[in-house]
C-alpha atoms as a PDB file:
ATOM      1  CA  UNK A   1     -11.462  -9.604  15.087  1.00  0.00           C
ATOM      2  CA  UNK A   2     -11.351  -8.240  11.881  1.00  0.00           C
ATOM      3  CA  UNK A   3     -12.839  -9.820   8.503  1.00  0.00           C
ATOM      4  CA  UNK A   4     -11.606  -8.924   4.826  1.00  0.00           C
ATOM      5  CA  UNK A   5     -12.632 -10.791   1.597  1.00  0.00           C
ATOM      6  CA  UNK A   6      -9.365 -11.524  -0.171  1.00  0.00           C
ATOM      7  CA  UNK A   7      -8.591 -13.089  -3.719  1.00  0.00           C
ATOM      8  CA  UNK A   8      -6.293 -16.105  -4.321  1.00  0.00           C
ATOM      9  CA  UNK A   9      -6.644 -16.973  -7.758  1.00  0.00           C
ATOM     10  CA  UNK A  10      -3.221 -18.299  -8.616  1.00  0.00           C
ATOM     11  CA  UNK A  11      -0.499 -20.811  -6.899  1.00  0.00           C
ATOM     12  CA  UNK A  12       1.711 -18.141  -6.735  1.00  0.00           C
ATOM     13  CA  UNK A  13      -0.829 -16.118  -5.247  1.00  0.00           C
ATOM     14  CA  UNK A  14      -0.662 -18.670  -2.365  1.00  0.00           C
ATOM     15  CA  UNK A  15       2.545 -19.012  -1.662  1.00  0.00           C
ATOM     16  CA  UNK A  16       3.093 -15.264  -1.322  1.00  0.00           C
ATOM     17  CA  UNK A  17      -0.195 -14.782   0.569  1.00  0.00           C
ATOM     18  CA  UNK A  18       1.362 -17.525   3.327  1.00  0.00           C
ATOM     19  CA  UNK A  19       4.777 -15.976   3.324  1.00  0.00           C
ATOM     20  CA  UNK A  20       2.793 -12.451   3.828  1.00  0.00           C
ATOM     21  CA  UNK A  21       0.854 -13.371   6.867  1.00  0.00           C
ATOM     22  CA  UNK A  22       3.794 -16.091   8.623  1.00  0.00           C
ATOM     23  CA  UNK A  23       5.236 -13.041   9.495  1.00  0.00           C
ATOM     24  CA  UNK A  24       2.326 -11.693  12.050  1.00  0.00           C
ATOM     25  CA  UNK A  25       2.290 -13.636  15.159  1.00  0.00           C
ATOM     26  CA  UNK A  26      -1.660 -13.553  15.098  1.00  0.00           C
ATOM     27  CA  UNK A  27      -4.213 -16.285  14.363  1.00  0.00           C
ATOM     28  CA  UNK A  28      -5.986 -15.671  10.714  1.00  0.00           C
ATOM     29  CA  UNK A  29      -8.698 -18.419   9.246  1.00  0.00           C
ATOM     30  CA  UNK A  30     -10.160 -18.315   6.013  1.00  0.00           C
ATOM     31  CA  UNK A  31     -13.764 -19.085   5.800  1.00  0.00           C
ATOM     32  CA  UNK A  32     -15.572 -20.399   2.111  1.00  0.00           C
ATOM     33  CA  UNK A  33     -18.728 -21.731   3.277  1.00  0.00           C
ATOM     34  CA  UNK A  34     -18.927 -23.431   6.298  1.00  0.00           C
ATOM     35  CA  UNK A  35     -15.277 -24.567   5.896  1.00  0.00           C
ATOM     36  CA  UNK A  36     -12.493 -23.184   7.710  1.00  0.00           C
ATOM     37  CA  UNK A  37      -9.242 -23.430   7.996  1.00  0.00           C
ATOM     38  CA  UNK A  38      -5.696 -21.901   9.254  1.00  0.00           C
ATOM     39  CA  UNK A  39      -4.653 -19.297   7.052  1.00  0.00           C
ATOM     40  CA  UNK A  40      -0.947 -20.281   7.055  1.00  0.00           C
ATOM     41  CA  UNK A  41      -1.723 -24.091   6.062  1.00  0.00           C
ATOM     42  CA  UNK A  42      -1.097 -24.002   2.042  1.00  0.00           C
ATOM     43  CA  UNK A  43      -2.602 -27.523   2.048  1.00  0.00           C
ATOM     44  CA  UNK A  44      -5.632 -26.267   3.576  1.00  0.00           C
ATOM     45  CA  UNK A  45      -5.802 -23.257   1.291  1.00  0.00           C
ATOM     46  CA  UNK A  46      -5.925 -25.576  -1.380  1.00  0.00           C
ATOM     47  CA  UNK A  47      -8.772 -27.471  -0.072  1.00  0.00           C
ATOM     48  CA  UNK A  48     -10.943 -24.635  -0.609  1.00  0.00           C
ATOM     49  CA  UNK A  49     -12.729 -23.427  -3.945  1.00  0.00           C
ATOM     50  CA  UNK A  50     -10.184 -20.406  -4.608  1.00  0.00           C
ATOM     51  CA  UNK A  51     -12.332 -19.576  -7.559  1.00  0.00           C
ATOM     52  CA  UNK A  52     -14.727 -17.185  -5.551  1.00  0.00           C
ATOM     53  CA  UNK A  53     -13.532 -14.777  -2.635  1.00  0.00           C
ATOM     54  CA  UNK A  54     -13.006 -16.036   0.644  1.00  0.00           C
ATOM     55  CA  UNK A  55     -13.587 -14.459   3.921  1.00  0.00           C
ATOM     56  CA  UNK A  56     -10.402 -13.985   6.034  1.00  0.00           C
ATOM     57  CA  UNK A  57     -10.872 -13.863   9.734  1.00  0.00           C
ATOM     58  CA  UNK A  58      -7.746 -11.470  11.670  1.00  0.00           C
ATOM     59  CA  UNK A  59      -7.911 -12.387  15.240  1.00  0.00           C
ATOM     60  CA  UNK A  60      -6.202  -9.200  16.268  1.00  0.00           C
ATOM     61  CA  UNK A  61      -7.319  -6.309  18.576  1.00  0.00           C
ATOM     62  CA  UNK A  62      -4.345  -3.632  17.348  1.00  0.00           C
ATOM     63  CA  UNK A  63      -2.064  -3.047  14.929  1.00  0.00           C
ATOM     64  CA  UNK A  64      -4.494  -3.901  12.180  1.00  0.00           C
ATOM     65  CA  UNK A  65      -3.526  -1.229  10.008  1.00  0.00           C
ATOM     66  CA  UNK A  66       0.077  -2.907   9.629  1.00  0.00           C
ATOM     67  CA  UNK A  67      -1.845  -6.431   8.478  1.00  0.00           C
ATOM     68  CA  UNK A  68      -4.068  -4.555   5.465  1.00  0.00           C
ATOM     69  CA  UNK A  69      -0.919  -3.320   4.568  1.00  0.00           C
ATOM     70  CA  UNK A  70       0.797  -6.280   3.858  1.00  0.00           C
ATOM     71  CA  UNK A  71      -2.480  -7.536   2.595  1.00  0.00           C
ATOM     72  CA  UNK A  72      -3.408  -5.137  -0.224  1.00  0.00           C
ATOM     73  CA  UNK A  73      -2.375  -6.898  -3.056  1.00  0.00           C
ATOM     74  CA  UNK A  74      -4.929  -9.759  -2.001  1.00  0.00           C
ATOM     75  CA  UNK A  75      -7.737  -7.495  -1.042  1.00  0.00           C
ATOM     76  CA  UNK A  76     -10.754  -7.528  -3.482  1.00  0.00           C
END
């Protein structure tokens, strides 16, 4: 598993981010607190405080490099 702290400070942001990470066939959760949720549930994104960073969880054991590519613009 892999964690990076990623920024979603916009609705747009969102919807990109989720389009982004649909297209891995891997399990990601994003942590604020002691909430988590699925990373590709927009409703639950919005349930968290995207004011602050929140920790997102990659359950991957390869090809990480391709993920943080197609993360970068969310990466703080």
């Amino acid at each position: 598993m892999k964690t990076v702290q990623i920024s979603l400070n916009s609705i747009d942001k969102v919807k990109s981010f989720v389009n982004d990470i649909t297209k891995f066939d891997y399990d990601f959760d994003l942590v604020s607190g002691r909430y988590v949720i699925d990373a590709k549930s927009i409703m639950g994104i919005f349930s968290l405080d995207l004011s602050k960073p929140i920790d997102l969880n990659i359950h991957v054991e390869d090809n990480v490099e391709d993920i943080l590519d197609a993360l970068k613009p969310y990466m703080i």
